[in-house]
N, C-alpha and C. Protein backbone atom coordinates (compact mmCIF):
# COMPACT_ATOMS: atom_id res chain seq x y z
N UNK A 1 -102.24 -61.86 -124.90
CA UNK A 1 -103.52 -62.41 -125.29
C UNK A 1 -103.50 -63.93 -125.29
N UNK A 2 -102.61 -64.63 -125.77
CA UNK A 2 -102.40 -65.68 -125.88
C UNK A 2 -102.35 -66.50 -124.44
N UNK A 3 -101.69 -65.32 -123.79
CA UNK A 3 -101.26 -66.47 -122.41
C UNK A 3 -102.93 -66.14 -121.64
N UNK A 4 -103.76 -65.25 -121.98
CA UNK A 4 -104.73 -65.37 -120.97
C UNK A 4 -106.09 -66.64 -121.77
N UNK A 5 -106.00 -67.06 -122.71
CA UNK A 5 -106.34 -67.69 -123.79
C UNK A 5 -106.46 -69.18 -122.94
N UNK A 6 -105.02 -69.75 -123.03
CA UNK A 6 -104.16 -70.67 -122.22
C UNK A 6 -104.69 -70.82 -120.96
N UNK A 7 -104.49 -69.92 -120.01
CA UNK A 7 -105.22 -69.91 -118.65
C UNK A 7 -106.63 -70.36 -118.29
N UNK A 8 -107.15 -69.69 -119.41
CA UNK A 8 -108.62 -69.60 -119.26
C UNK A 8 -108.85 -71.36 -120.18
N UNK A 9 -108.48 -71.52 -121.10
CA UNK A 9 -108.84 -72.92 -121.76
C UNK A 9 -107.83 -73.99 -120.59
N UNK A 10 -107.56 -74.00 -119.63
CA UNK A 10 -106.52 -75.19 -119.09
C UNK A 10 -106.55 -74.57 -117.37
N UNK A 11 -107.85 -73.65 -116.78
CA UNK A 11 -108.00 -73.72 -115.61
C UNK A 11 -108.55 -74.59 -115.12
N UNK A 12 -108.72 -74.73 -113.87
CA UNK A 12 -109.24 -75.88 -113.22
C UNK A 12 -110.23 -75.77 -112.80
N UNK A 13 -111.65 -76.56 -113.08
CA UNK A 13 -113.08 -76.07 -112.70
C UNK A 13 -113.30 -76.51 -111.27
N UNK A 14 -113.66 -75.92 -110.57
CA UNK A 14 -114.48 -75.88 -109.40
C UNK A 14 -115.75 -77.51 -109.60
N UNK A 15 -114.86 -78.26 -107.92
CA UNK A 15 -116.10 -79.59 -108.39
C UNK A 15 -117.06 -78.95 -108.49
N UNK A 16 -118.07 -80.35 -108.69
CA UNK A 16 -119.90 -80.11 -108.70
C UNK A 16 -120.13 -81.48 -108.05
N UNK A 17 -121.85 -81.40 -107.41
CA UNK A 17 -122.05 -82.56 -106.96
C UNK A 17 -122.25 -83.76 -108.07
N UNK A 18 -122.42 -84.78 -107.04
CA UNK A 18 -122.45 -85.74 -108.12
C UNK A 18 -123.21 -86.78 -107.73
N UNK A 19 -124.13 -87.38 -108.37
CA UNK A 19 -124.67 -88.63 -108.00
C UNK A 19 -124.71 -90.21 -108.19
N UNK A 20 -124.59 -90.53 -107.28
CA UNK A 20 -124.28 -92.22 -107.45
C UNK A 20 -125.52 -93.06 -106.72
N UNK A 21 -124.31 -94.73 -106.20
CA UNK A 21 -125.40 -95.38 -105.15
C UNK A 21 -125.08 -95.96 -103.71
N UNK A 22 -125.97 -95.70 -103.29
CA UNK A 22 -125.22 -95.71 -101.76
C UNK A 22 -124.45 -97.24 -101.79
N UNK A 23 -122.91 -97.56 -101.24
CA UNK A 23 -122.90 -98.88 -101.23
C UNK A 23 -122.47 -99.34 -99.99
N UNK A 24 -122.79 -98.07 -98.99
CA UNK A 24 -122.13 -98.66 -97.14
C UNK A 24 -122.89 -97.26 -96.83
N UNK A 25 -123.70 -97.89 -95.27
CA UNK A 25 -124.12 -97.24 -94.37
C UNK A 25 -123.77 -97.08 -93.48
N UNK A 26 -122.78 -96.91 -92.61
CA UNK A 26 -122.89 -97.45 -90.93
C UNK A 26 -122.30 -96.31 -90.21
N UNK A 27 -121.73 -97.02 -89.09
CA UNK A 27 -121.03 -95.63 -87.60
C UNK A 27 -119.88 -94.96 -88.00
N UNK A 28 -119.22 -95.44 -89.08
CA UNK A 28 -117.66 -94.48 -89.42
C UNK A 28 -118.09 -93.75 -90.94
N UNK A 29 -119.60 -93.64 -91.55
CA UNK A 29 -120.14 -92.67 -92.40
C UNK A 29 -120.36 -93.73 -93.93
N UNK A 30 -120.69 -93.18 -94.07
CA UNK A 30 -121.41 -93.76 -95.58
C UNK A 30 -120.37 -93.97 -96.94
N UNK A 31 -120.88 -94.73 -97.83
CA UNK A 31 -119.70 -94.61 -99.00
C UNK A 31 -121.01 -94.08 -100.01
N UNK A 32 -120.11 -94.05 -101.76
CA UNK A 32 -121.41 -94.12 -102.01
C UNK A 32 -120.32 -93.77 -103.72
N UNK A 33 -120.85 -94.41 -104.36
CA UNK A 33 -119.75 -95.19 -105.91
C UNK A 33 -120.69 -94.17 -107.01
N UNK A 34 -119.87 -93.59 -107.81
CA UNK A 34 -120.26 -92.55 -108.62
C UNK A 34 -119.42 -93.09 -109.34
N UNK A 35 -118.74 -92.27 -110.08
CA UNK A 35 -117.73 -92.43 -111.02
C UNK A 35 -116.31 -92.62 -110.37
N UNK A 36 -116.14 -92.26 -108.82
CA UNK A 36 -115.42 -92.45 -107.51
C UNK A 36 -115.93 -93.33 -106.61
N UNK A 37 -115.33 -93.17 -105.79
CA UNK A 37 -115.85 -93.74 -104.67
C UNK A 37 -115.48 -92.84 -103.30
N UNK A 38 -117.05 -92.35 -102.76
CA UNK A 38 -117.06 -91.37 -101.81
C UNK A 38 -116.80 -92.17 -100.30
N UNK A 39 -116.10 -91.95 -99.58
CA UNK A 39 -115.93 -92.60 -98.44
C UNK A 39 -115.95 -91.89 -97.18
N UNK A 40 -116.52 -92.38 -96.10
CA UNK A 40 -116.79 -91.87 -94.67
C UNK A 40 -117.51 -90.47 -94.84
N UNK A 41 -118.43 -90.63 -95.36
CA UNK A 41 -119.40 -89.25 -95.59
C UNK A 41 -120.23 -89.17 -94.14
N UNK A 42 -120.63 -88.15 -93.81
CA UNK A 42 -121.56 -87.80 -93.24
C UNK A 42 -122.87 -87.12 -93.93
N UNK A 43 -123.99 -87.33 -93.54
CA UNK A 43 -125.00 -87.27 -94.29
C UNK A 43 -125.90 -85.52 -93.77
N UNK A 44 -126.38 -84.90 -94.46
CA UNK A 44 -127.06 -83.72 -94.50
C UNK A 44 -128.97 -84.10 -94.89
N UNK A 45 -129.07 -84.03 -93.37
CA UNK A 45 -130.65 -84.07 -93.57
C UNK A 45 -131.35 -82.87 -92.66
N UNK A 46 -132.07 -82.19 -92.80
CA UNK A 46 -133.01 -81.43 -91.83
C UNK A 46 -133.08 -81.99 -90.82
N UNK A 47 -132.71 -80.42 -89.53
CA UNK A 47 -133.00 -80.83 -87.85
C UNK A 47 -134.10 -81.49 -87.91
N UNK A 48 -133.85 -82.59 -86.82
CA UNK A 48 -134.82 -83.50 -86.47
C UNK A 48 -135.08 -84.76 -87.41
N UNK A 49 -134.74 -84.84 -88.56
CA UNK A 49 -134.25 -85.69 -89.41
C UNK A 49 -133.07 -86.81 -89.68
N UNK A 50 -132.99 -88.05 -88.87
CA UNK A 50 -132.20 -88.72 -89.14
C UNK A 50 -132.26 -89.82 -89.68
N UNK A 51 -131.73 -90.68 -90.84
CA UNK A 51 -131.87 -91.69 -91.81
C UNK A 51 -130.78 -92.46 -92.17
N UNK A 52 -131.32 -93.73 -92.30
CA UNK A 52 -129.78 -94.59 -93.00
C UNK A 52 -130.40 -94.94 -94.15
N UNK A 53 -130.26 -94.91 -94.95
CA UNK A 53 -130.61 -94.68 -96.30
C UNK A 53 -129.86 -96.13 -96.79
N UNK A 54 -131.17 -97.40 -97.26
CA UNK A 54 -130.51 -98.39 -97.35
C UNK A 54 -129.35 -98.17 -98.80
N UNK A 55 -128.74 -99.57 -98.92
CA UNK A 55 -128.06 -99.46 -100.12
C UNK A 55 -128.69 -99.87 -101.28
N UNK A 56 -127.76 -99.04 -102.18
CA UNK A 56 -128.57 -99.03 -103.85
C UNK A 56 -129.06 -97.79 -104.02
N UNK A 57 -129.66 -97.57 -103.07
CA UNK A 57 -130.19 -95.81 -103.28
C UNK A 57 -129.20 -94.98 -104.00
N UNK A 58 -130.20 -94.06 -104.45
CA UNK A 58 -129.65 -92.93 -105.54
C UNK A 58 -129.12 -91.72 -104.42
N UNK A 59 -127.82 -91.49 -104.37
CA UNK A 59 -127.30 -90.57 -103.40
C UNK A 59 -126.85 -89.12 -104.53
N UNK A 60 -127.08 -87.96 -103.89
CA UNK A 60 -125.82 -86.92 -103.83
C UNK A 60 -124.89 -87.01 -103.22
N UNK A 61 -123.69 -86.30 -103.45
CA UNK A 61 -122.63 -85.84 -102.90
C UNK A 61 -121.91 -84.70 -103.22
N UNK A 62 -121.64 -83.78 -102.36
CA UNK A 62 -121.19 -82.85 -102.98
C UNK A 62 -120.26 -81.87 -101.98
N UNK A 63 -118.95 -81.40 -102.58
CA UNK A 63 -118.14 -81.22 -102.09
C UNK A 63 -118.01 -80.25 -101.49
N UNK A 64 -117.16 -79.64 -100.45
CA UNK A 64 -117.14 -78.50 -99.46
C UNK A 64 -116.13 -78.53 -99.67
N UNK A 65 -115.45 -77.56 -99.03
CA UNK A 65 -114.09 -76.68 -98.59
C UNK A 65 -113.29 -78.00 -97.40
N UNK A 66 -113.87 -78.42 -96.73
CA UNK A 66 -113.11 -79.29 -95.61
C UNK A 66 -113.40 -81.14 -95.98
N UNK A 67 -113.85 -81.27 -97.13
CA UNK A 67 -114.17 -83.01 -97.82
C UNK A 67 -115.59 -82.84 -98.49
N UNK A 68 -116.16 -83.86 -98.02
CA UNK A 68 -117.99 -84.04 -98.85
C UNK A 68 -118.48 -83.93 -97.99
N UNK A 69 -120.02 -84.40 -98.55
CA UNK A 69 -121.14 -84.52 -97.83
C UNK A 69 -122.20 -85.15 -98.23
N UNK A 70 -122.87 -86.19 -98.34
CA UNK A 70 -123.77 -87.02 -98.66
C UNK A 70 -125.01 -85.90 -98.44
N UNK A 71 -125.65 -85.40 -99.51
CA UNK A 71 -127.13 -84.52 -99.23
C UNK A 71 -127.93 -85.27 -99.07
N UNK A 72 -128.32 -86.24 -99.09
CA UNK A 72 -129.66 -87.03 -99.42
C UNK A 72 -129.85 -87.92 -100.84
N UNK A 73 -130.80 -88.52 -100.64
CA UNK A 73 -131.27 -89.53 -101.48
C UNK A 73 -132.43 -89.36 -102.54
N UNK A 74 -132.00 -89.28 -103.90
CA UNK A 74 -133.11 -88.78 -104.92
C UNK A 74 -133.97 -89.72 -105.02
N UNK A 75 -135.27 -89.35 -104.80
CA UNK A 75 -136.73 -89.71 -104.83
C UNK A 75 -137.43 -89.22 -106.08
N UNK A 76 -138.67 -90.08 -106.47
CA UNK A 76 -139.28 -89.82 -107.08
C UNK A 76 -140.60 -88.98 -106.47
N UNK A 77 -141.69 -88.17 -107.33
CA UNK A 77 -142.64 -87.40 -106.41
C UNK A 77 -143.55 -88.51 -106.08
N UNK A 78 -144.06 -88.10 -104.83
CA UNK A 78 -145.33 -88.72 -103.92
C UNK A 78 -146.38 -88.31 -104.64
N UNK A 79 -147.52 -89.19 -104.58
CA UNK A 79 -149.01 -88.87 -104.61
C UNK A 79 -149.59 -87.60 -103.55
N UNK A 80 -148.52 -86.24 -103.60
CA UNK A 80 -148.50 -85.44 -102.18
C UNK A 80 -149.19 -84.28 -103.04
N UNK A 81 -150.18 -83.29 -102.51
CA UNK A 81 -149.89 -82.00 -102.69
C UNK A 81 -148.87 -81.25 -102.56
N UNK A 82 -149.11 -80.20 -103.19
CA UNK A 82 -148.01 -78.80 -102.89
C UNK A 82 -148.16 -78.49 -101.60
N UNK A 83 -146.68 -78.85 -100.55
CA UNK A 83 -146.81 -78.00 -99.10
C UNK A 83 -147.08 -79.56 -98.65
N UNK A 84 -147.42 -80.54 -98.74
CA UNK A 84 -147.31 -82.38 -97.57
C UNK A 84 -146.23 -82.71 -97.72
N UNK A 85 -146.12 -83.50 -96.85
CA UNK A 85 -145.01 -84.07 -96.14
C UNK A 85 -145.03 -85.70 -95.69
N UNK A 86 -144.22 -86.71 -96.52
CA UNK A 86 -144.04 -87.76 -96.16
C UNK A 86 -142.87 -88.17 -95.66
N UNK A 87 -142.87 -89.18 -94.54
CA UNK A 87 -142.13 -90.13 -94.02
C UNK A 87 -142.62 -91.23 -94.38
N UNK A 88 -141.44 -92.16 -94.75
CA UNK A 88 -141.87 -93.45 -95.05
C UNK A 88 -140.48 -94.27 -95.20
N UNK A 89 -140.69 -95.48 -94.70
CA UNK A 89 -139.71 -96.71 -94.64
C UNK A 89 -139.74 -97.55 -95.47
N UNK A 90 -138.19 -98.20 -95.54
CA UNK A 90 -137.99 -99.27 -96.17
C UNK A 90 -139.11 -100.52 -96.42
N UNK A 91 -139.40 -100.91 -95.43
CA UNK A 91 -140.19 -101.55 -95.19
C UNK A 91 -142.29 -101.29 -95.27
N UNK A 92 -142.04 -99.88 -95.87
CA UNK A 92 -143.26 -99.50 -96.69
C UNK A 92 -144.33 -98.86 -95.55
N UNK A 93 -144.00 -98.61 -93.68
CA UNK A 93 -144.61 -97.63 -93.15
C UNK A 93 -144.50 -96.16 -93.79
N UNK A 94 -146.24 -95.29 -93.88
CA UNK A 94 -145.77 -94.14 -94.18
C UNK A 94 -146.24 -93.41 -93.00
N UNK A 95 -145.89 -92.28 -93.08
CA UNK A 95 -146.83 -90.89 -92.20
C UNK A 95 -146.74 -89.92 -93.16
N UNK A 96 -148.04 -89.26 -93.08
CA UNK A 96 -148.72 -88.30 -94.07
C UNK A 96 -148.84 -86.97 -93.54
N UNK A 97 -148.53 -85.93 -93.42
CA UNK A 97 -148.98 -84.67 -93.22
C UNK A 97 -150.27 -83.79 -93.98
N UNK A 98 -151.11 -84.25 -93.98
CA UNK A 98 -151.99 -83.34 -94.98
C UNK A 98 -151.97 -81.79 -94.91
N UNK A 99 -152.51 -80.68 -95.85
CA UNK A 99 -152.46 -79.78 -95.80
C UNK A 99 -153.63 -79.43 -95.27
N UNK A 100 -154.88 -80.10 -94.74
CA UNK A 100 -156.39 -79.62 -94.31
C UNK A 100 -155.82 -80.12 -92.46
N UNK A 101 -154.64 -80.63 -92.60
CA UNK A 101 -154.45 -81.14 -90.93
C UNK A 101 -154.19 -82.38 -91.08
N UNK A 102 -154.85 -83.26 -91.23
CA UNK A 102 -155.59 -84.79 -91.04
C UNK A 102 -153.96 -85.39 -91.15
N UNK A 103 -153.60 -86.65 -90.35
CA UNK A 103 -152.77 -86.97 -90.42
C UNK A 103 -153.07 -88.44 -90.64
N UNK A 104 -152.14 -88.91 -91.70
CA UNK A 104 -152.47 -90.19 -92.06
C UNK A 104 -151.30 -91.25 -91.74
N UNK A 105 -151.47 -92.50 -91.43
CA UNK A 105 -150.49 -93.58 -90.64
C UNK A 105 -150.87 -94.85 -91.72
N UNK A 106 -149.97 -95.18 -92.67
CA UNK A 106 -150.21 -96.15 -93.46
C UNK A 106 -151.61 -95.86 -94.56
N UNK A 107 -152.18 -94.86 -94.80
CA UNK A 107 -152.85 -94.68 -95.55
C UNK A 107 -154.02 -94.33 -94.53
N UNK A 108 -154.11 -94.80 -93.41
CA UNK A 108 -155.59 -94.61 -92.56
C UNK A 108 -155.42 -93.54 -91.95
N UNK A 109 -156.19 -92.58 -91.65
CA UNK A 109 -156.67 -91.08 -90.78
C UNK A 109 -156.00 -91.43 -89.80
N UNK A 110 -155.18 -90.66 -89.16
CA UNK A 110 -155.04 -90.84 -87.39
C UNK A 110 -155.77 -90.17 -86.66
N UNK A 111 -156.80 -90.72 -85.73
CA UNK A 111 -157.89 -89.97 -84.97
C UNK A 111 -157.54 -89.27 -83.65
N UNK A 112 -157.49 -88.55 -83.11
CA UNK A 112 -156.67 -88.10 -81.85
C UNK A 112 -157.99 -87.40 -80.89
């Protein structure tokens, strides 16, 4: 009884992700300073989705079987309905997906 007591109070937990801030972007993978420091990450975004996520940003990371993985960057919610979809840049371009269709480019309708 005792020794399964022992085992169980002094096993070793399984990581969890963790979040920090991004503090390197570039071609040999991302870092990103938590309570560690995550190095040469590769980043996990949806096909067709690619981003450099400036620095300072609020990152995940979270561990796999073969190293990490940078998930993405925690955001706050958009002025979006349930079901839209924004893109938007550093530099404050957005694109809007509405749910009636209408697609919006910096706040204005895109007419097609």
């Amino acid at each position: 009884m005792w020794l399964m007591n022992y085992i169980t109070d002094n096993s070793i937990t399984s990581p969890r992700a963790v979040k920090g801030e991004v503090s390197a972007c570039e071609a040999g993978g991302a870092a990103v300073t938590s309570s560690d420091e995550h190095k040469g990450l590769d980043w996990c975004f949806p096909y067709g989705v690619v981003s450099v996520p400036p620095k300072g940003s609020r990152a995940v990371v979270l561990p796999l079987d073969d190293g990490e993985t940078a998930l993405g960057i925690m955001t706050r919610a958009a002025d979006l309905a349930e079901g839209e979809v924004m893109l938007y840049s550093r530099g404050g371009a957005t694109l809007v997906l509405k749910n009636d269709g209408r697609v919006l480019v910096n706040g204005s309708e895109l007419h097609v």
